[in-house]
C-alpha atoms as a PDB file:
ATOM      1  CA  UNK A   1      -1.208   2.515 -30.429  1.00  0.00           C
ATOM      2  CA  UNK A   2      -1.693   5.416 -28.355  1.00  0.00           C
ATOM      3  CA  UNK A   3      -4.807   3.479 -26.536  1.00  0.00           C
ATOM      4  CA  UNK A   4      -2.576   0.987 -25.570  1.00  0.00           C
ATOM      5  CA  UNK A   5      -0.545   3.868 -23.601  1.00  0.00           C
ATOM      6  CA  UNK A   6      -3.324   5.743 -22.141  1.00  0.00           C
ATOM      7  CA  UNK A   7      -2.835   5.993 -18.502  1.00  0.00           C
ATOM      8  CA  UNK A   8      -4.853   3.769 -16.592  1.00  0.00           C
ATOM      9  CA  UNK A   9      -5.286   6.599 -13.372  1.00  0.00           C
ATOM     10  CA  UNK A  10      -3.891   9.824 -14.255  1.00  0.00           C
ATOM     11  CA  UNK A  11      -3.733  12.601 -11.285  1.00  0.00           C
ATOM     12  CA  UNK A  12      -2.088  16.144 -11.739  1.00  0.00           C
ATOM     13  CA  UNK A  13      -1.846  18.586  -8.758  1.00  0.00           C
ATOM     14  CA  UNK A  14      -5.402  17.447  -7.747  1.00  0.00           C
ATOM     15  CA  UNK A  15      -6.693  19.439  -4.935  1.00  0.00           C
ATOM     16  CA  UNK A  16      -9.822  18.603  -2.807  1.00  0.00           C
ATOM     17  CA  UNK A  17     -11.454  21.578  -0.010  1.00  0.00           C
ATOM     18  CA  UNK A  18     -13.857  20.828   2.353  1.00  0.00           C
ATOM     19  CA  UNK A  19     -15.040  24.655   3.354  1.00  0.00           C
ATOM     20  CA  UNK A  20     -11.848  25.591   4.508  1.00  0.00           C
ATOM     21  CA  UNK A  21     -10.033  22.660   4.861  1.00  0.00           C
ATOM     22  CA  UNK A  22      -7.946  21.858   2.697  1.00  0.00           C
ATOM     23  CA  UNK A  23      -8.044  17.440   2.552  1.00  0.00           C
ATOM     24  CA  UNK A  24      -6.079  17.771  -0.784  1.00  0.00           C
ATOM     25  CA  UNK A  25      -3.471  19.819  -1.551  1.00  0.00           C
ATOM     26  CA  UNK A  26      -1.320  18.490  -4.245  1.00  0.00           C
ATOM     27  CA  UNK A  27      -1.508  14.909  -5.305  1.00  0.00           C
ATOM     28  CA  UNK A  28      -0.485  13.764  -8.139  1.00  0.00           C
ATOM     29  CA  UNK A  29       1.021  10.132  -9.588  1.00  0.00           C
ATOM     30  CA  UNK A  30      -0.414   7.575 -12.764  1.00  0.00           C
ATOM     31  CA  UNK A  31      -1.009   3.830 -12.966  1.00  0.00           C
ATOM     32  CA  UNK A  32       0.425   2.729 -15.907  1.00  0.00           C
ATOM     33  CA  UNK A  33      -1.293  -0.347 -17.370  1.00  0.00           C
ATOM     34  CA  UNK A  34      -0.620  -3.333 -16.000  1.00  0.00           C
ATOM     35  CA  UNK A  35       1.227  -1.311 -12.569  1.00  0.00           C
ATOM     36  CA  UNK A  36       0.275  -2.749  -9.173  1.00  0.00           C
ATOM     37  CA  UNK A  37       0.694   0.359  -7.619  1.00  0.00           C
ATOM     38  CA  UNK A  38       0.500   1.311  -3.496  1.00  0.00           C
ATOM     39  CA  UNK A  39      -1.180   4.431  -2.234  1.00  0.00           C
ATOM     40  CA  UNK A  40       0.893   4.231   1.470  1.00  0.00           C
ATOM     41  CA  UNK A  41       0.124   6.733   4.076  1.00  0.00           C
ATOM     42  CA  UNK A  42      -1.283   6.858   7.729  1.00  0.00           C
ATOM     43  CA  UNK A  43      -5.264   7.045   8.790  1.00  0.00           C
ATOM     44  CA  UNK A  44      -6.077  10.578   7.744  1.00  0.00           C
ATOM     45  CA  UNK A  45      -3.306  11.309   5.256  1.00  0.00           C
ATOM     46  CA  UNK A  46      -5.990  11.594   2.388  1.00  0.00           C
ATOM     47  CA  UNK A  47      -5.989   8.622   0.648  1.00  0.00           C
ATOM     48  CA  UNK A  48      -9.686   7.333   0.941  1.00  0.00           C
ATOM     49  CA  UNK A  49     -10.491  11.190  -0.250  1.00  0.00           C
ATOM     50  CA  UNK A  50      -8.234  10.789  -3.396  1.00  0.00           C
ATOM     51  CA  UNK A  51     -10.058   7.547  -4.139  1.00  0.00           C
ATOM     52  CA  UNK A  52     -13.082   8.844  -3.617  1.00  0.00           C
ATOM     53  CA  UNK A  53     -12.498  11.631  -6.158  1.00  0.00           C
ATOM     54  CA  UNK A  54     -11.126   9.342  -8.914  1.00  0.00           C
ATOM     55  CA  UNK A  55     -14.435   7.187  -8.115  1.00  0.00           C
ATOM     56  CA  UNK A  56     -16.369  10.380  -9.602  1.00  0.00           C
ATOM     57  CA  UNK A  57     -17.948  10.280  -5.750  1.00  0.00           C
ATOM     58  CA  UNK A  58     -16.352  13.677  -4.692  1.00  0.00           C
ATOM     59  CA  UNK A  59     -15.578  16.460  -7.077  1.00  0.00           C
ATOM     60  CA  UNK A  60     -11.916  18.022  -7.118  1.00  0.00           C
ATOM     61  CA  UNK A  61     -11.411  21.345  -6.105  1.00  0.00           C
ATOM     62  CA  UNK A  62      -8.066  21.562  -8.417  1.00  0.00           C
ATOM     63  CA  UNK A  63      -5.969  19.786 -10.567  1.00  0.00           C
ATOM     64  CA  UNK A  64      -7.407  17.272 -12.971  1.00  0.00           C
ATOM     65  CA  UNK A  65      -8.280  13.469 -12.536  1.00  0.00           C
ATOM     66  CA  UNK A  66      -8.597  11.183 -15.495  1.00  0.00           C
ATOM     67  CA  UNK A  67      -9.815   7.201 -15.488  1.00  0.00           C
ATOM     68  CA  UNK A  68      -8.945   5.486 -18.713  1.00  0.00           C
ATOM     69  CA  UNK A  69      -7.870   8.536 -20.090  1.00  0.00           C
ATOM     70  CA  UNK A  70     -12.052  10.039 -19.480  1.00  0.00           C
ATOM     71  CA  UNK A  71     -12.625  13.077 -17.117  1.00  0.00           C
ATOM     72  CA  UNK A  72     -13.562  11.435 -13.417  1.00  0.00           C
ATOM     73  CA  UNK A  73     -16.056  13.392 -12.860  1.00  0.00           C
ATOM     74  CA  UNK A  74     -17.562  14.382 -16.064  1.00  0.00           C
ATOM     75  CA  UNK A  75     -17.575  10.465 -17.692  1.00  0.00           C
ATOM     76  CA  UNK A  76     -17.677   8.304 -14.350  1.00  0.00           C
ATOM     77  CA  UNK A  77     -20.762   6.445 -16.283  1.00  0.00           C
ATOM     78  CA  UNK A  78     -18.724   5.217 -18.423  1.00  0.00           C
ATOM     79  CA  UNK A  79     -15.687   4.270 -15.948  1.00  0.00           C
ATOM     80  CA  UNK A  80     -17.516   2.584 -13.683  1.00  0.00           C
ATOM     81  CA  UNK A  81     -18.724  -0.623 -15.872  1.00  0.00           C
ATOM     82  CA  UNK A  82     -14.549  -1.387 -16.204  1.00  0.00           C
ATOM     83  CA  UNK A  83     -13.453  -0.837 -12.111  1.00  0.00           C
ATOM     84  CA  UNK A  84     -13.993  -3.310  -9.192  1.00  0.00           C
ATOM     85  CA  UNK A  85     -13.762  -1.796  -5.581  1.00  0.00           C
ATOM     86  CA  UNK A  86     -13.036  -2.648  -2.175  1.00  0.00           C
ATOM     87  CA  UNK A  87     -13.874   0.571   0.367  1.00  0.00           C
ATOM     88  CA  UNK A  88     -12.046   0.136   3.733  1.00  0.00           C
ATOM     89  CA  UNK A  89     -15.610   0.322   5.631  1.00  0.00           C
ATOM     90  CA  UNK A  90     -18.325  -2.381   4.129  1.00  0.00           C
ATOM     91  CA  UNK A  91     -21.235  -1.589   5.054  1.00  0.00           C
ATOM     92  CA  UNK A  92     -24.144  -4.367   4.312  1.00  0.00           C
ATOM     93  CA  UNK A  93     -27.897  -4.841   3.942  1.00  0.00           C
ATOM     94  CA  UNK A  94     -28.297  -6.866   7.559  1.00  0.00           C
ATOM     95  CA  UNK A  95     -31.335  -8.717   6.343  1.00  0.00           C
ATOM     96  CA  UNK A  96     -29.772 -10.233   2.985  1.00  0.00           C
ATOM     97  CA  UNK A  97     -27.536 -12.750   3.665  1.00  0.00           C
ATOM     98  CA  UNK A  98     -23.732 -12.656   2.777  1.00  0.00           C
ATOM     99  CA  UNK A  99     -24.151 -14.866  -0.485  1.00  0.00           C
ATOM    100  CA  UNK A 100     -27.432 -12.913  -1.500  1.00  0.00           C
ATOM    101  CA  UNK A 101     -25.205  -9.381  -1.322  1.00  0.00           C
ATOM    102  CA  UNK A 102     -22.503 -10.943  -3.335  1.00  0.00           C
ATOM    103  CA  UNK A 103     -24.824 -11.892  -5.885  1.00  0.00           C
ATOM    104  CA  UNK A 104     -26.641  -8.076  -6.058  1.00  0.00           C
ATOM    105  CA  UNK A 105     -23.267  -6.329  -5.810  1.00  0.00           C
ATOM    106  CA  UNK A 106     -22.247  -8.868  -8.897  1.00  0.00           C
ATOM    107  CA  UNK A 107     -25.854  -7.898 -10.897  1.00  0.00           C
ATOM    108  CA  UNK A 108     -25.650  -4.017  -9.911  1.00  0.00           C
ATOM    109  CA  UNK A 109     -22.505  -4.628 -11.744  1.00  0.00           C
ATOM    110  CA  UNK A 110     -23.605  -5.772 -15.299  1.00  0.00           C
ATOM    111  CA  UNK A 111     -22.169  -9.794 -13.856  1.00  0.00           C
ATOM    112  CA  UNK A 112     -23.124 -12.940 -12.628  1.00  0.00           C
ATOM    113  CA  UNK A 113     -21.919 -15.821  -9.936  1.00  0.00           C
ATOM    114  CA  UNK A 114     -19.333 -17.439 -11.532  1.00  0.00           C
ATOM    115  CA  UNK A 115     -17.236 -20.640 -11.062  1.00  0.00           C
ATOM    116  CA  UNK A 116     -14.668 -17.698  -9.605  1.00  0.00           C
ATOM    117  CA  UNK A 117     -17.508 -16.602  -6.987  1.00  0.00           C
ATOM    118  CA  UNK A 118     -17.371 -20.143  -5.718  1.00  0.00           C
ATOM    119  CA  UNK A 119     -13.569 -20.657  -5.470  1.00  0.00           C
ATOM    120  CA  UNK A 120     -13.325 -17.114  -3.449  1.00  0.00           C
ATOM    121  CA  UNK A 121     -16.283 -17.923  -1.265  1.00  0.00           C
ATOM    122  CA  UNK A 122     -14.184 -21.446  -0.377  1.00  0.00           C
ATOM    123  CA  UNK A 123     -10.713 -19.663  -0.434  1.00  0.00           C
ATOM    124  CA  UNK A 124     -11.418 -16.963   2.246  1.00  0.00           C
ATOM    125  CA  UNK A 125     -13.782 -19.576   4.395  1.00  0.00           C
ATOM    126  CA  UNK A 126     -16.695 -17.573   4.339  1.00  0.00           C
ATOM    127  CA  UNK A 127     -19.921 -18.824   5.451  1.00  0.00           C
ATOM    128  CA  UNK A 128     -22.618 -17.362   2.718  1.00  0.00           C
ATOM    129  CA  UNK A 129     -25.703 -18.312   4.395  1.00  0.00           C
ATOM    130  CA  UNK A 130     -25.761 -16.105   7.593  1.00  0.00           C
ATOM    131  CA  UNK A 131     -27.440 -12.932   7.446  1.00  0.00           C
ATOM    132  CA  UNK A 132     -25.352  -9.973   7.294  1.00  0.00           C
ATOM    133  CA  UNK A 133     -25.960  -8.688  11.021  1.00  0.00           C
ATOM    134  CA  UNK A 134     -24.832 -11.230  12.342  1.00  0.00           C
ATOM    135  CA  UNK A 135     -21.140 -10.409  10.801  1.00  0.00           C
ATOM    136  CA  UNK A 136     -17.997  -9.344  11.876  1.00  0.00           C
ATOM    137  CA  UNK A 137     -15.987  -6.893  10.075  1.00  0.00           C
ATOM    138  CA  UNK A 138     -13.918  -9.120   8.692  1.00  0.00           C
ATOM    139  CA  UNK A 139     -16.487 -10.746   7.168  1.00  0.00           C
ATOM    140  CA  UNK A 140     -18.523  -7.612   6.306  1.00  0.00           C
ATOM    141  CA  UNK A 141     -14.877  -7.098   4.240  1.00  0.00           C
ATOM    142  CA  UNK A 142     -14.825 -10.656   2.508  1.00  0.00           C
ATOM    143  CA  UNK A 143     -18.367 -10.008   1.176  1.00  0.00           C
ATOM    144  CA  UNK A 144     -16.701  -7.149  -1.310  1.00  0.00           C
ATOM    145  CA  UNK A 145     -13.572  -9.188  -1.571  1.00  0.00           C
ATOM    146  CA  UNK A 146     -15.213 -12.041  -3.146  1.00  0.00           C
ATOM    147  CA  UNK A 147     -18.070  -9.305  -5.060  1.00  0.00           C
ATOM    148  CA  UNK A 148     -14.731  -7.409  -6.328  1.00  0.00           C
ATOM    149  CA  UNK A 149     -12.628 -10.390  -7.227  1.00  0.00           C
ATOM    150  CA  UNK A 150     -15.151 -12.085  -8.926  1.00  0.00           C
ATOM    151  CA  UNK A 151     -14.815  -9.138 -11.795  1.00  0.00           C
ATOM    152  CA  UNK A 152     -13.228  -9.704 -14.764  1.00  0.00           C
ATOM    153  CA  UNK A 153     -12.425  -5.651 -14.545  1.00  0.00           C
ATOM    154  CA  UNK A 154     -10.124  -3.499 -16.314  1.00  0.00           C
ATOM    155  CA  UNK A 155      -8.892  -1.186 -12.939  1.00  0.00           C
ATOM    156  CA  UNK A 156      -8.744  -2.496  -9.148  1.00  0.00           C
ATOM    157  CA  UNK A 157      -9.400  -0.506  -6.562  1.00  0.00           C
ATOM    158  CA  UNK A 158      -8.554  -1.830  -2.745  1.00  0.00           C
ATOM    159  CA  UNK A 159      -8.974   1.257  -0.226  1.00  0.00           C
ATOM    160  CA  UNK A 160      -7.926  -0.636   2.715  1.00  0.00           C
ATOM    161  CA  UNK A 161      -9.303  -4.031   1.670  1.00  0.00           C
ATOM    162  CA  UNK A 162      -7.819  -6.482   4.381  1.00  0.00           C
ATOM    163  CA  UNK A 163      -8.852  -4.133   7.761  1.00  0.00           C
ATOM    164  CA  UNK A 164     -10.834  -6.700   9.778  1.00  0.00           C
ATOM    165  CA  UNK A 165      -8.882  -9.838   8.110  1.00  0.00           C
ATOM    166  CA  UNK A 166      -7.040 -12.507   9.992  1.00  0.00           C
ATOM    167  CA  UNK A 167      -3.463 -13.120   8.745  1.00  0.00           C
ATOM    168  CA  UNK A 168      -4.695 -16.188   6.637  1.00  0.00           C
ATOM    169  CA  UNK A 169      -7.072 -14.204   5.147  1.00  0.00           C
ATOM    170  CA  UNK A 170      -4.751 -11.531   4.142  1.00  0.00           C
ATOM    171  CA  UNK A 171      -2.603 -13.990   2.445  1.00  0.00           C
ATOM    172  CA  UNK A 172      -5.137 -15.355   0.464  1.00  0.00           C
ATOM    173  CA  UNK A 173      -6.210 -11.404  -0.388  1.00  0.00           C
ATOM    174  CA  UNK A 174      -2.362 -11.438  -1.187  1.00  0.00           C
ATOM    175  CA  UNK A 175      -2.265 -14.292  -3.620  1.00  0.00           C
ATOM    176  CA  UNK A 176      -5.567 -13.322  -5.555  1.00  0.00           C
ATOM    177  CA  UNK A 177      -3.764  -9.593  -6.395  1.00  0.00           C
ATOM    178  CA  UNK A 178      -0.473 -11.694  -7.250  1.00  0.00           C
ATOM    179  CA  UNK A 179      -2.893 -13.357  -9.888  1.00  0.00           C
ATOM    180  CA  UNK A 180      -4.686 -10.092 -10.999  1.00  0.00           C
ATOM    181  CA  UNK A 181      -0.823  -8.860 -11.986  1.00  0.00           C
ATOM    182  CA  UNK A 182      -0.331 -12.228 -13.660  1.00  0.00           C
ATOM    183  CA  UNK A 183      -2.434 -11.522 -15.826  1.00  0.00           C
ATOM    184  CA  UNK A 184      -1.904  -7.888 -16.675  1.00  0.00           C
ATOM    185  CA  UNK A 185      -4.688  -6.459 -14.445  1.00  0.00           C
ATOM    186  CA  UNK A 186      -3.799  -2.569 -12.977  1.00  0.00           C
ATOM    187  CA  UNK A 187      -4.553  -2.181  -9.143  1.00  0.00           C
ATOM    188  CA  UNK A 188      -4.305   0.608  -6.830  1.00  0.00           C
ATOM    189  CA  UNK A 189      -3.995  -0.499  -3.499  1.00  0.00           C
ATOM    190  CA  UNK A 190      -4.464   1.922  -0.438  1.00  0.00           C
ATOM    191  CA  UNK A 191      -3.142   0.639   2.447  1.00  0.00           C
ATOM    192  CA  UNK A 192      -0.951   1.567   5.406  1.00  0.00           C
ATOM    193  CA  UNK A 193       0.259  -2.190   5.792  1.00  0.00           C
ATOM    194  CA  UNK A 194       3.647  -2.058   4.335  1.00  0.00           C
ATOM    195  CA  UNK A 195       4.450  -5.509   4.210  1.00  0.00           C
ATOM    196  CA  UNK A 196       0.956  -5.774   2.299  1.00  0.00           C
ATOM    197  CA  UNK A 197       2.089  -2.951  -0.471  1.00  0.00           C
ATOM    198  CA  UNK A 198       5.788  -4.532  -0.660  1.00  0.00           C
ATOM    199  CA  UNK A 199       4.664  -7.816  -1.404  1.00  0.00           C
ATOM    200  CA  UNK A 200       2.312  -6.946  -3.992  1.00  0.00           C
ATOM    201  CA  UNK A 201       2.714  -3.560  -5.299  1.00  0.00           C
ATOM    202  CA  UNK A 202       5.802  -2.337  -8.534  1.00  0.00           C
ATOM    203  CA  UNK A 203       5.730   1.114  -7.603  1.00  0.00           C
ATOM    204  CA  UNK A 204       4.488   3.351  -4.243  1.00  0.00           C
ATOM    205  CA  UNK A 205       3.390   6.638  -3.682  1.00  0.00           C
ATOM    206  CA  UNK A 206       3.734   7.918  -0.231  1.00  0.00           C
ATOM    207  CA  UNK A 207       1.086  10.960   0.405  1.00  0.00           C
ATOM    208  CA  UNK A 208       1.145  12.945   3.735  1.00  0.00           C
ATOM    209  CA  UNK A 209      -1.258  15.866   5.204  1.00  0.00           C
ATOM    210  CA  UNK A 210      -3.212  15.614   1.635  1.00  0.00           C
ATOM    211  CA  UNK A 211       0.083  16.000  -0.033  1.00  0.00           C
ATOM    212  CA  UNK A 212       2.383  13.474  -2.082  1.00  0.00           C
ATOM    213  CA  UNK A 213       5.678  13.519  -0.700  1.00  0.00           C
ATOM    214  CA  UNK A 214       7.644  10.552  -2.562  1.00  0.00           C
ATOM    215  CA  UNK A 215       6.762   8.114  -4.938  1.00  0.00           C
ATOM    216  CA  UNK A 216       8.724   5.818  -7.328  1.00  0.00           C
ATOM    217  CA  UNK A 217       9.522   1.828  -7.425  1.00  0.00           C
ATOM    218  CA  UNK A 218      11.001   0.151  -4.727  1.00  0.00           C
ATOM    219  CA  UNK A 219      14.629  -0.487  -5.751  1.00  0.00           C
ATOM    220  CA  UNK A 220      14.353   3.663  -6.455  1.00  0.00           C
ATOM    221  CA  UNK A 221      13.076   4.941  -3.079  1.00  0.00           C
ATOM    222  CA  UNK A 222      14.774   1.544  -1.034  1.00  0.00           C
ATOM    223  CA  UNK A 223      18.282   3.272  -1.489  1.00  0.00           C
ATOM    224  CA  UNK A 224      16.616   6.032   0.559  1.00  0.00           C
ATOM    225  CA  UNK A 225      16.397   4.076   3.670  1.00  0.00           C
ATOM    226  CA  UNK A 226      18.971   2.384   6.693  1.00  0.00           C
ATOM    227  CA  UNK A 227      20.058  -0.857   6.349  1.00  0.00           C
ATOM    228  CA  UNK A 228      20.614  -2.611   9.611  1.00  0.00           C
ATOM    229  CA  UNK A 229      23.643  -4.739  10.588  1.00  0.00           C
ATOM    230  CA  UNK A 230      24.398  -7.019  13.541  1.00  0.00           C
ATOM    231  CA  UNK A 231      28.502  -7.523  14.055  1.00  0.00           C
ATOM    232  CA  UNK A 232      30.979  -8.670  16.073  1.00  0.00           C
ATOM    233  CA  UNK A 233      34.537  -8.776  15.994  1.00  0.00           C
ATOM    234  CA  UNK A 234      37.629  -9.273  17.570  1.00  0.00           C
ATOM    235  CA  UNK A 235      38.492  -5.714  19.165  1.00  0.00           C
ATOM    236  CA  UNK A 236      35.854  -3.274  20.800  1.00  0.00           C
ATOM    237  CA  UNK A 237      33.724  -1.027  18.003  1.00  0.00           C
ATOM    238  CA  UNK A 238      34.604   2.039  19.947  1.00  0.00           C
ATOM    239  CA  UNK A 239      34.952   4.420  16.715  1.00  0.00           C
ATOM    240  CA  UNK A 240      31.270   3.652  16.014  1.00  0.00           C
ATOM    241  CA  UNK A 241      29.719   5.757  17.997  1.00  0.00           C
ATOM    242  CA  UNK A 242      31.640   8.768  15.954  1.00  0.00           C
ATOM    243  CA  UNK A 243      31.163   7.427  12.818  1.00  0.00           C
ATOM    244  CA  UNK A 244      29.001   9.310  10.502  1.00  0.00           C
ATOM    245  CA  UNK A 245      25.821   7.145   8.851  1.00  0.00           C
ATOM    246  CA  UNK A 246      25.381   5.043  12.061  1.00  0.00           C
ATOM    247  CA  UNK A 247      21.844   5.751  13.889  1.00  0.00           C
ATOM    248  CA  UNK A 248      20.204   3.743  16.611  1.00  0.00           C
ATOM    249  CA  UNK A 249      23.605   2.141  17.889  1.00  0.00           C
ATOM    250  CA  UNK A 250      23.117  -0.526  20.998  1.00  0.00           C
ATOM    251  CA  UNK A 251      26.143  -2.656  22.544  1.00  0.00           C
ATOM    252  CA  UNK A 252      25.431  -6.212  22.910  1.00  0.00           C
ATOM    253  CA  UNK A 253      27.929  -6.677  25.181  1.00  0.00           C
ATOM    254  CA  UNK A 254      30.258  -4.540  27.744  1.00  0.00           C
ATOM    255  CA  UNK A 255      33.369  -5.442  25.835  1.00  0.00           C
ATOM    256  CA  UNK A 256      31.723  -3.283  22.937  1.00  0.00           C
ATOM    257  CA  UNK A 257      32.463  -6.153  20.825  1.00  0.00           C
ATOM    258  CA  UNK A 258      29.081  -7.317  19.295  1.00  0.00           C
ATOM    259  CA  UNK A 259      27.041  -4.154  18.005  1.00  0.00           C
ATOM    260  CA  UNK A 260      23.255  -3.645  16.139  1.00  0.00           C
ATOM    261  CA  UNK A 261      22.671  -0.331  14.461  1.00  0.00           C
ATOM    262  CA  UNK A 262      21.202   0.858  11.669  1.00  0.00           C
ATOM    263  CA  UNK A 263      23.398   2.591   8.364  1.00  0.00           C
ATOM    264  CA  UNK A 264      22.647   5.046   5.845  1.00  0.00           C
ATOM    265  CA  UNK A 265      23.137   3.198   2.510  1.00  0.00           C
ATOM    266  CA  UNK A 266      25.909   5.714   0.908  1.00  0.00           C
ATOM    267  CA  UNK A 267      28.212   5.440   4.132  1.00  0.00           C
ATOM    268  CA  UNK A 268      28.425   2.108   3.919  1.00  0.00           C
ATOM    269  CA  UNK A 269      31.930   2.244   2.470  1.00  0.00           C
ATOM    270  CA  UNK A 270      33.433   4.111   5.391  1.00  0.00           C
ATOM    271  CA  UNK A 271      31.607   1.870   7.888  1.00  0.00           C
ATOM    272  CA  UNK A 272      33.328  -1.461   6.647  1.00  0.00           C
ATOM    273  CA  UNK A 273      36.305   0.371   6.743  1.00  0.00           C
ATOM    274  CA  UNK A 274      36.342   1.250  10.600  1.00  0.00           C
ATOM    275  CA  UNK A 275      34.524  -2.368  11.100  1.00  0.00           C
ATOM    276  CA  UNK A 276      37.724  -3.941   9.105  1.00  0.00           C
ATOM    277  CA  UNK A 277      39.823  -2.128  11.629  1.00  0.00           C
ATOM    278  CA  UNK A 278      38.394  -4.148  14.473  1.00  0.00           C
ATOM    279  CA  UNK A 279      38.421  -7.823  12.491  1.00  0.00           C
ATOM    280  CA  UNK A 280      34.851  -8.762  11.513  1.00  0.00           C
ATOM    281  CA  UNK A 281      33.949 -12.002  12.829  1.00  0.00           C
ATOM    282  CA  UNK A 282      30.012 -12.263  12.071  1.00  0.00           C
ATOM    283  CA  UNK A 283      28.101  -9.870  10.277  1.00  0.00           C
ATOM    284  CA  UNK A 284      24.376 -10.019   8.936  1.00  0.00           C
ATOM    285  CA  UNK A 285      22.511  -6.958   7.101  1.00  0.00           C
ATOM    286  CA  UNK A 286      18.724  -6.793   6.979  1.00  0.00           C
ATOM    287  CA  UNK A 287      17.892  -5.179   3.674  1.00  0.00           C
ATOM    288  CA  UNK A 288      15.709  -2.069   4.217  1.00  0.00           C
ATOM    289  CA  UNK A 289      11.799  -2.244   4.009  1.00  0.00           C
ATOM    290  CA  UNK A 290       8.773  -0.403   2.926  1.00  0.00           C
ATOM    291  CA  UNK A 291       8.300   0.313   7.250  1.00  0.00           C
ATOM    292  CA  UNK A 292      11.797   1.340   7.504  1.00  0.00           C
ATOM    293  CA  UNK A 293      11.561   4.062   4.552  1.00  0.00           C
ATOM    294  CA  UNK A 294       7.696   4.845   5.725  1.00  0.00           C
ATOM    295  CA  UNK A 295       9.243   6.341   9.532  1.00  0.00           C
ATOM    296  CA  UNK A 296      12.328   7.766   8.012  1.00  0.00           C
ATOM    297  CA  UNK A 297       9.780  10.066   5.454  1.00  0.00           C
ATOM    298  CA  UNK A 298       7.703  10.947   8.290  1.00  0.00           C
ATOM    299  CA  UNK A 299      10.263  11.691  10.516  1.00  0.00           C
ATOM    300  CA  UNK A 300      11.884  13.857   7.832  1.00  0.00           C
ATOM    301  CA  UNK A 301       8.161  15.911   7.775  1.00  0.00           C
ATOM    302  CA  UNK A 302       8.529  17.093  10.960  1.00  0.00           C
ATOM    303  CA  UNK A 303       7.815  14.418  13.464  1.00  0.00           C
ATOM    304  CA  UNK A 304      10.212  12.301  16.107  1.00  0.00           C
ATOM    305  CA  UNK A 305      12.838  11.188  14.974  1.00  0.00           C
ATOM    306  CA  UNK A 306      12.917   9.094  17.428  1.00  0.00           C
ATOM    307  CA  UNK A 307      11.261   6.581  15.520  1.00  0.00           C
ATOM    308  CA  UNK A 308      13.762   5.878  13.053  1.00  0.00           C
END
């Protein structure tokens, strides 16, 4: 019973130094079994260097890092066989061609083409016959996408697996993870697309300057960010400008009658109370997203707030 509870990724105040730099200074979160989770943050924040470590490719400088409940570094012979993973960069053997590299990625692996192989290569329109020089990096990209997907594996790895995709292409990257939940798979998913991680992911963890500075699910950290709202009513909004838990507020209209701005979730009461004073005659709210709470975090770490 206590297998079955094991932490799939398990990182405590893991620290990684580069001389004196310090890439990683305290990240820590755990992919529960079964857990879509996404690893959000801008270029540079640290997330390829966290992956990295719990790949067993860098060693940590602090904290611990467990795969599968097995030391990353110590045991990554043993991890390996059970993870498929996507780096953000692919880079190729040019003289191979793309369908010869997806079979040697699948073999250096311990699998073979499979029926899967064939409805990935077809799914993402991928041409297997060209020799890898002569691709983009989009299609440098599907070559691991269909190599990782084609895995039966225990843990998913994505660092950044749709840079270089078109937006059909990212939808069909989209669906395939939707299936790999189905059916009980556990993914980490790097990205800084956050209508990729929303779609996809139960949980995020938000990491900063090698730090972790939020993480949860998304109905916890959604109450966090502004919901925006679009009214008009019958008498001129004038109050709004004063009232507290309204950001970002434009007029529509010189009459002041027809208003967009953005609210902080736990004034809400006190806003449809000076709205009610004016006679609501349209309102729509936009429920908050992963982008809105993303700029509000960053914002909050010391950077414009002009962008919220």
């Amino acid at each position: 019973m206590t297998k079955m509870t094991t932490a799939i990724i398990e990182l405590d105040h893991l620290q990684k130094n580069f001389g004196k730099f310090a890439a990683l200074k305290d990240v820590s979160f755990t992919l529960a079994p079964g857990q879509v989770l996404g690893f959000l943050g801008p270029n540079g924040a640290g997330k390829s260097t966290t992956i990295r470590v719990i790949l067993g490719l860098l060693k940590k400088s602090g904290g611990s890092v467990t795969v599968f409940g097995k030391d990353a570094w110590r045991d990554d012979a043993a991890i390996h066989p059970r993870i498929a993973y996507i780096p953000g960069d692919v880079y190729l053997w040019p003289n191979l061609s793309g369908g010869e590299i997806i079979d040697l990625l699948l073999r250096l692996n311990g699998r073979q083409h499979n029926q899967k192989t064939d409805e990935l290569i077809k799914a993402f329109e991928f041409d297997p016959k060209k020799k890898a020089r002569t691709y983009s990096k989009g299609n440098r990209q599907k070559v691991a996408l269909i190599a990782a997907l084609s895995q039966d594996a225990d843990l998913y790895i994505f660092d950044e697996p749709t840079s270089g995709l078109d937006p059909l292409n990212e939808q069909t990257f989209q669906q395939e993870v939707l299936k790999l939940k189905r059916a009980g798979k556990s993914v980490l998913l790097s990205s800084h697309i956050l209508s990729e991680v929303e779609r996809m992911c139960d949980s995020i963890v938000i990491i900063r300057d090698g730090s972790v500075i939020e993480s949860g699910n998304l109905d916890q950290l959604r109450h966090l960010s502004r919901i925006k709202i679009e009214v008009t009513t019958a008498t001129p909004m004038t109050a709004l400008a004063k009232q507290a838990g309204v950001h970002d507020l434009t007029y529509r209209d010189s009459e002041h009658t027809k208003a967009v701005f953005t609210a902080d979730r736990d004034a809400l009461g006190t806003i449809m109370t000076t709205l009610a004073a004016n006679t609501v005659v349209d309102m729509q709210s936009t429920p908050p997203t992963l982008e809105d709470l993303f700029l509000r975090y960053y914002g909050k770490q010391g950077e414009t707030h002009a962008a919220q």
